[in-house]
C-alpha atoms as a PDB file:
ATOM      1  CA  UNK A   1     126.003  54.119 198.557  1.00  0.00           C
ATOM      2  CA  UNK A   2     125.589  56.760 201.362  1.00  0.00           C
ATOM      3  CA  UNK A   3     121.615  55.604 201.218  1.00  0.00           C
ATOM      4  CA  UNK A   4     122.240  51.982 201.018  1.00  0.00           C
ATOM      5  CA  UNK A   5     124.594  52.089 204.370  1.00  0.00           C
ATOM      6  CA  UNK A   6     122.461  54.397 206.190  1.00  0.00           C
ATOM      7  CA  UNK A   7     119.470  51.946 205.843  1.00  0.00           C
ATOM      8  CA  UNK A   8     121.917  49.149 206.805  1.00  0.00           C
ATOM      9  CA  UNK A   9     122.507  51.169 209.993  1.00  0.00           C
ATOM     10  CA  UNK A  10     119.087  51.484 210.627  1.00  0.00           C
ATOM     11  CA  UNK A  11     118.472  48.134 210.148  1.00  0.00           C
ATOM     12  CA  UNK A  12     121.252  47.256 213.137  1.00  0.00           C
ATOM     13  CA  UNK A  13     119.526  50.120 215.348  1.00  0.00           C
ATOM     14  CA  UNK A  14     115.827  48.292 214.749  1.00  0.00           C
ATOM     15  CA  UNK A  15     118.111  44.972 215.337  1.00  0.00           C
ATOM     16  CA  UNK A  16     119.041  46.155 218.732  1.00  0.00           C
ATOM     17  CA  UNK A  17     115.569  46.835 220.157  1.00  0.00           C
ATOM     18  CA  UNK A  18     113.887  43.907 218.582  1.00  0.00           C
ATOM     19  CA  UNK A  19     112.715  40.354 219.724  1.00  0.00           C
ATOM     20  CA  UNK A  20     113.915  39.020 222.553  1.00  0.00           C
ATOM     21  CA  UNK A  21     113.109  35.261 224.719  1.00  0.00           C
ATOM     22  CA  UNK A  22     111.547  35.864 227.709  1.00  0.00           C
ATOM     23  CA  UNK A  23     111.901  33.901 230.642  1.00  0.00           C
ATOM     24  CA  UNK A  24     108.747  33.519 232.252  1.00  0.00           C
ATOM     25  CA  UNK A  25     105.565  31.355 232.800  1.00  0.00           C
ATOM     26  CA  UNK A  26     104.253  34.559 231.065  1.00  0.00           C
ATOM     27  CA  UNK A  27     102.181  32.843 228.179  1.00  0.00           C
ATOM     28  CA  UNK A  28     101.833  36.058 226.085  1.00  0.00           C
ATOM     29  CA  UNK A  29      98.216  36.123 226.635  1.00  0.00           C
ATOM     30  CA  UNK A  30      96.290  39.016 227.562  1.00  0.00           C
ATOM     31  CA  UNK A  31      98.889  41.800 228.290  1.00  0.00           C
ATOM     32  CA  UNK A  32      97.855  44.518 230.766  1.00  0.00           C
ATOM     33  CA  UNK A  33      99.023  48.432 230.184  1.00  0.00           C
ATOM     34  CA  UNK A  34     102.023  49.242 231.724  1.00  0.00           C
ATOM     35  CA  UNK A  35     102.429  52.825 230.473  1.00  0.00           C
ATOM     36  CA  UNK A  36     102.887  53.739 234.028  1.00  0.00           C
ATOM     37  CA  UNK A  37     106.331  51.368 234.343  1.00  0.00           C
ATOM     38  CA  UNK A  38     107.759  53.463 231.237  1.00  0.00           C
ATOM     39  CA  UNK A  39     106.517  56.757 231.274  1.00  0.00           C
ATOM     40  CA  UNK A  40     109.002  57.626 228.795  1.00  0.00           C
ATOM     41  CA  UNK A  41     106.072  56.406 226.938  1.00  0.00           C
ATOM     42  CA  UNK A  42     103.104  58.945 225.249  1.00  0.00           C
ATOM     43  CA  UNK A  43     101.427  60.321 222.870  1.00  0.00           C
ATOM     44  CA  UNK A  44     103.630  63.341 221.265  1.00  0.00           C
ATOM     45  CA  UNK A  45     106.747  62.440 223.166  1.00  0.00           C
ATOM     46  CA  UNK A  46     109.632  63.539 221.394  1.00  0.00           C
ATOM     47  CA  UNK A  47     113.529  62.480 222.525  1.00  0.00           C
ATOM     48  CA  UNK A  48     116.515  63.366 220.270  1.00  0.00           C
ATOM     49  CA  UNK A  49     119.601  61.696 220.602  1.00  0.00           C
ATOM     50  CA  UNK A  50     123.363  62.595 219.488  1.00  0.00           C
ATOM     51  CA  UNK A  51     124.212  59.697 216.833  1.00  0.00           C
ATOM     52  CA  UNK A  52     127.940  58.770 216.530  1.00  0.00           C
ATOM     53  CA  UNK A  53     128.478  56.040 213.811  1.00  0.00           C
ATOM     54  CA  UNK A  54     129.668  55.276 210.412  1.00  0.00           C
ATOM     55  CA  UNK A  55     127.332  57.769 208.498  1.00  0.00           C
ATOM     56  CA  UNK A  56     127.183  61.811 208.261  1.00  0.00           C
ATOM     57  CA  UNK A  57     124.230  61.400 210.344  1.00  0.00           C
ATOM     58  CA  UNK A  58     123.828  63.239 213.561  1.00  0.00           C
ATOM     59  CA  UNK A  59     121.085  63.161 215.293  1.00  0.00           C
ATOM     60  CA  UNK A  60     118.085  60.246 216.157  1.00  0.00           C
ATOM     61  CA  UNK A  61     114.812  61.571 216.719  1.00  0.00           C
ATOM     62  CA  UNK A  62     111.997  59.660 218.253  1.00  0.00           C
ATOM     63  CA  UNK A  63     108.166  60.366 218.284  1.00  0.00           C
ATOM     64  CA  UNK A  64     105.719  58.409 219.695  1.00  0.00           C
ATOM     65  CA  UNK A  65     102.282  58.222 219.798  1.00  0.00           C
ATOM     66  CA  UNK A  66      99.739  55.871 220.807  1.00  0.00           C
ATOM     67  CA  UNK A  67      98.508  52.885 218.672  1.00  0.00           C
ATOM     68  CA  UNK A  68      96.114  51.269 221.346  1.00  0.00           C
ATOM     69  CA  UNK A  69      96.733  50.803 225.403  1.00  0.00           C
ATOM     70  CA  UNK A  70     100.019  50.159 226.477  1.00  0.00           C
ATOM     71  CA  UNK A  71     101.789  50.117 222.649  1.00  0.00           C
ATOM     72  CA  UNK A  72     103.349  52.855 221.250  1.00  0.00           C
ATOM     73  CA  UNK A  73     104.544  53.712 217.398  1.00  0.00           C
ATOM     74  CA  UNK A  74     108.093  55.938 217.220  1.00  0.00           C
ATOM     75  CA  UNK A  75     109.234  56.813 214.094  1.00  0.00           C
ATOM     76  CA  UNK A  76     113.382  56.654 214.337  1.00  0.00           C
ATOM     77  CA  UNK A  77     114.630  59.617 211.873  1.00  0.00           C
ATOM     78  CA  UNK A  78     118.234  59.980 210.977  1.00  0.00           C
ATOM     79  CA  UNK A  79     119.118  63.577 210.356  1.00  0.00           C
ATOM     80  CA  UNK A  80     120.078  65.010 207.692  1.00  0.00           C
ATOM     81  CA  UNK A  81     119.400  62.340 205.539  1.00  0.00           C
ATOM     82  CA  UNK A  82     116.003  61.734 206.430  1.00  0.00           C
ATOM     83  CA  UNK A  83     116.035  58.452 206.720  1.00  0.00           C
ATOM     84  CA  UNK A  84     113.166  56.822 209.035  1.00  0.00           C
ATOM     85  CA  UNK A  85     111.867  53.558 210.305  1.00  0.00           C
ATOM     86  CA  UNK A  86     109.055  52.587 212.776  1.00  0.00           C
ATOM     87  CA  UNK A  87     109.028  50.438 215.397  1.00  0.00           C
ATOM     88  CA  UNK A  88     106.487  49.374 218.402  1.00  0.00           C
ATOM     89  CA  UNK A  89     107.156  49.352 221.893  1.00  0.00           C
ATOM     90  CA  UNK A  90     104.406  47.840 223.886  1.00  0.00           C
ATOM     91  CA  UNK A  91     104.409  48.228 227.740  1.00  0.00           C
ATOM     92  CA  UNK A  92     103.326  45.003 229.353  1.00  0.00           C
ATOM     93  CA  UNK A  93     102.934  45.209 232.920  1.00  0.00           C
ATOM     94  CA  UNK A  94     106.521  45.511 233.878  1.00  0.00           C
ATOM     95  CA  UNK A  95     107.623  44.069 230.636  1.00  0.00           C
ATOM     96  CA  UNK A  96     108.823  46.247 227.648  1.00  0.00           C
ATOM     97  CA  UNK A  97     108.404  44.643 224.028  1.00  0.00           C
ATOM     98  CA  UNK A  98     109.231  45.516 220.828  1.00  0.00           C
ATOM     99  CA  UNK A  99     107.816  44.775 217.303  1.00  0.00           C
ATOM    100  CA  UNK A 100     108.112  46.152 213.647  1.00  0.00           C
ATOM    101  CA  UNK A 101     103.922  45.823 213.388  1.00  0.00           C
ATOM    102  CA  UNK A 102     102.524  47.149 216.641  1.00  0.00           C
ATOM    103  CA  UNK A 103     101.781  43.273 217.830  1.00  0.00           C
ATOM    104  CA  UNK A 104     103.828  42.752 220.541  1.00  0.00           C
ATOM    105  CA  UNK A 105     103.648  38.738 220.651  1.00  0.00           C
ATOM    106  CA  UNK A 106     105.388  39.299 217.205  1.00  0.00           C
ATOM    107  CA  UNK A 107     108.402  37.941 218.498  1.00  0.00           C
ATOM    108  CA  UNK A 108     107.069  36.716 221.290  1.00  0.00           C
ATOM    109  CA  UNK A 109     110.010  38.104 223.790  1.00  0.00           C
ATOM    110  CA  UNK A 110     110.392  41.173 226.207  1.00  0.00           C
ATOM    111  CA  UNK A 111     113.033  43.548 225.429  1.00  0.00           C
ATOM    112  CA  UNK A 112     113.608  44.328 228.821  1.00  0.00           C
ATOM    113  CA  UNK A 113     111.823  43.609 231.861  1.00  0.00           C
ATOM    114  CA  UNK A 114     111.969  45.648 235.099  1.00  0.00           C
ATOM    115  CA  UNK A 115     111.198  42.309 237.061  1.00  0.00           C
ATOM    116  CA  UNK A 116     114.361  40.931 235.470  1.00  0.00           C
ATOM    117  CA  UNK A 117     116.756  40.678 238.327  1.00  0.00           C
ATOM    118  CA  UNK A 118     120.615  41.831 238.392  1.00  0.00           C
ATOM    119  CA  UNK A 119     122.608  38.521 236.394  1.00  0.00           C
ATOM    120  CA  UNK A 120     119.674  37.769 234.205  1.00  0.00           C
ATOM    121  CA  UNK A 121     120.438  36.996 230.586  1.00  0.00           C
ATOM    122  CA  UNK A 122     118.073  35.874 227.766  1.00  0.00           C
ATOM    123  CA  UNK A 123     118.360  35.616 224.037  1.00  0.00           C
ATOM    124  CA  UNK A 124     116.878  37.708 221.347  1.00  0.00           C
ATOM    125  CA  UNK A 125     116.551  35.891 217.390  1.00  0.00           C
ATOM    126  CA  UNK A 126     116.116  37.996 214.720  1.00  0.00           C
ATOM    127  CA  UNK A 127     116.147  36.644 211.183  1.00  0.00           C
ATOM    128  CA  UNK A 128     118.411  33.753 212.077  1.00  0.00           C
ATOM    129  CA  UNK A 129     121.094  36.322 213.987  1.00  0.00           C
ATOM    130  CA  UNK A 130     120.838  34.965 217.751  1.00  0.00           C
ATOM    131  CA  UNK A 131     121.938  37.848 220.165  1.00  0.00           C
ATOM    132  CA  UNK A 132     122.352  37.512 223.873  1.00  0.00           C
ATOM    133  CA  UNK A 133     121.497  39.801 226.708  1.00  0.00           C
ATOM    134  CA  UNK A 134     122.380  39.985 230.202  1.00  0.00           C
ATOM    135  CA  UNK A 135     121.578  43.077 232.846  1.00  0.00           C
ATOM    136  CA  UNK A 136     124.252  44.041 234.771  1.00  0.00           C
ATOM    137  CA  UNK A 137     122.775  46.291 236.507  1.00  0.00           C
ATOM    138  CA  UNK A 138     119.441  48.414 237.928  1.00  0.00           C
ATOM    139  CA  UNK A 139     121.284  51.316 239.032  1.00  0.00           C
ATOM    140  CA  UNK A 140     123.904  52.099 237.104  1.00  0.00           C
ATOM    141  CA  UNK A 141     125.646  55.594 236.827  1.00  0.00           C
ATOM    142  CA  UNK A 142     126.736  56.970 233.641  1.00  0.00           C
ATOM    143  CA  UNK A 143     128.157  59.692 232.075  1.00  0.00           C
ATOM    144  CA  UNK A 144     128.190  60.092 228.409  1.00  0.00           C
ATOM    145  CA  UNK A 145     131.476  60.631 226.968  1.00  0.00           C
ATOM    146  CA  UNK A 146     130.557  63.369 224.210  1.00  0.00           C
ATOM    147  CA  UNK A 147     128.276  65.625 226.203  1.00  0.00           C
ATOM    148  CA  UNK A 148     128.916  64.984 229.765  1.00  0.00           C
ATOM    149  CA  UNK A 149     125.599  64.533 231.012  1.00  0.00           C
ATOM    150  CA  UNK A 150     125.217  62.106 233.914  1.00  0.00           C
ATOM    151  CA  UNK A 151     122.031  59.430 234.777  1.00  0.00           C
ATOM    152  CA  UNK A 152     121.935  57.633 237.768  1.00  0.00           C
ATOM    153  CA  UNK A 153     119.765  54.719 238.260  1.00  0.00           C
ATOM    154  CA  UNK A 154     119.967  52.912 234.922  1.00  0.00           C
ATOM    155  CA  UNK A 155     119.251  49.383 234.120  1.00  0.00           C
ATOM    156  CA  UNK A 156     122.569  48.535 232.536  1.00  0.00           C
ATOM    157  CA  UNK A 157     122.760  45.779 230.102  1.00  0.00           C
ATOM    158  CA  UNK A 158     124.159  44.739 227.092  1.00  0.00           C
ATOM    159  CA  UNK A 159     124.019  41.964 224.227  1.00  0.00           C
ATOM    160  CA  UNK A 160     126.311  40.330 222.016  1.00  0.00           C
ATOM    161  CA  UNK A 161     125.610  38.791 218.690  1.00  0.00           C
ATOM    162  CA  UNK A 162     126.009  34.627 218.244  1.00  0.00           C
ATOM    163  CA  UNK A 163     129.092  35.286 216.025  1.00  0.00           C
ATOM    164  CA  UNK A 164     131.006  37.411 219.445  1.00  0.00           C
ATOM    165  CA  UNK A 165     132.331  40.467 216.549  1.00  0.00           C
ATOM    166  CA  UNK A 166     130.614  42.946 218.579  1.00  0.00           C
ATOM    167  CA  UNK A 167     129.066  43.794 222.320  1.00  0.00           C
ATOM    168  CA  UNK A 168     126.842  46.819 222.919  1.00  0.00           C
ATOM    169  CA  UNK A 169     125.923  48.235 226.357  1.00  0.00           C
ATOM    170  CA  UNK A 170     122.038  49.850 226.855  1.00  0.00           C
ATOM    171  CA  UNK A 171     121.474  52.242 229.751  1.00  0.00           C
ATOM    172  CA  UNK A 172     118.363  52.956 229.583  1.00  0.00           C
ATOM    173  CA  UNK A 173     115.795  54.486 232.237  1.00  0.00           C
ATOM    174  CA  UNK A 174     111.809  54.098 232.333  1.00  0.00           C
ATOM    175  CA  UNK A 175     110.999  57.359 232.891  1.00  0.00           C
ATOM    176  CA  UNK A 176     113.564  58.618 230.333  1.00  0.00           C
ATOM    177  CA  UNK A 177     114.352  55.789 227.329  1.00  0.00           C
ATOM    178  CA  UNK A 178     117.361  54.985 226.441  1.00  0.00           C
ATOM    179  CA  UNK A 179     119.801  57.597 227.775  1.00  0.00           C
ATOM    180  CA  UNK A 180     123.101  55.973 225.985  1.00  0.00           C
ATOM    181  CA  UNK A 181     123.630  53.512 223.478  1.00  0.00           C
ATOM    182  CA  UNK A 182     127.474  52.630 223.760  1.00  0.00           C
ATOM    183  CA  UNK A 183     127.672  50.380 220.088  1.00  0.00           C
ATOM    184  CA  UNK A 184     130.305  48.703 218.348  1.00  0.00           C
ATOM    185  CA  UNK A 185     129.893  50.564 214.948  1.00  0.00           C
ATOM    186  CA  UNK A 186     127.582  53.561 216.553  1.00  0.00           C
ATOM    187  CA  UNK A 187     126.454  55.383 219.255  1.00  0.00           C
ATOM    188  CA  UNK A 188     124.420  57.697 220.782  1.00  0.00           C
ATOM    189  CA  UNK A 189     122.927  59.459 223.801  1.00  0.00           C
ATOM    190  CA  UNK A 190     120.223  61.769 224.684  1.00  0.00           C
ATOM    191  CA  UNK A 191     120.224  65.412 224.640  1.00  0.00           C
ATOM    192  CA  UNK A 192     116.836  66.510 225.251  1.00  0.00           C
ATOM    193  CA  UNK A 193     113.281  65.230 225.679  1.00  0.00           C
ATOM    194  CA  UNK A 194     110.164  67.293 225.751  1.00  0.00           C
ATOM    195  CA  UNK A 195     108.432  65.633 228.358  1.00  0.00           C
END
């Protein structure tokens, strides 16, 4: 049972950074490396996050290394189970996508872009589950409620799935990742990075 749920919570944690529409006359044609707009981003970078959810899990751990230019592989662990799933972020220009095979016009949507301006929303399918996004903001300020820590300039934004049971709010920085996750059945936030 414990097994079953914390692959069912890995699943929503994959959902979250998965496919999203992109509004753009951006074809998804030839995508140039923009490792330097997430720098977060390299081969051997390791971040490791505090997990707070429905499992005895504690920890996310994230390692990434390079799969070809611009697209990085990060194997999400869940501690102490040992749970893990990949996932593909590929750095298009200013665009960051996601995928679950390292092709980045898998879904054919940016997870975030930095060009995306302040009121922005777009829409994000994944196996028939439509979620919504909208940034609030590109310099937020946060501070996490379990270990204190505080980030300035974030791009806050959140999404909300088609059936409205649940919002979650992303701050996440380029040069950092995700620094909080604020979910309706988890969260989590950084603690350290080795970069």
């Amino acid at each position: 049972m414990k097994k079953s749920f914390t692959l069912i919570l890995a699943a929503f944690i994959i959902c979250s950074a998965i496919s999203c529409k992109k509004k753009s006359s951006n074809s998804l044609g030839a995508c140039s490396d923009g490792s330097a707009n997430f720098t977060h981003l390299g081969i051997g970078h390791e971040l490791v996050y505090a997990f707070y959810g429905f499992s005895d899990d504690t920890m996310i751990v994230r390692n990434l290394s390079t799969t070809s230019a611009g697209t990085y592989k990060s194997t999400i662990t869940f501690e102490p189970s040992g749970t893990a799933q990949d996932i593909y972020y590929t750095a298009c220009g200013k665009d960051l996508y996601t995928s679950l095979n390292g092709d980045y016009t898998q879904y054919g949507h940016y997870w975030l872009s930095l060009d995306a301006n302040v009121g922005d929303s777009w829409t994000r399918t994944l196996n028939g589950s439509v979620y919504n996004y909208k940034l609030y903001s590109k310099d937020a300020t946060v501070t996490t409620p379990f270990l204190g820590n505080t980030y300035t300039n974030c791009y806050k934004f959140s999404y909300r799935s088609n059936t409205g049971f649940f919002t979650d709010t992303i701050y996440f920085k380029p040069d950092m990742g995700i620094v909080f996750y604020d979910g309706f059945s988890a969260s989590y936030e950084l603690v350290r990075k080795n970069f």
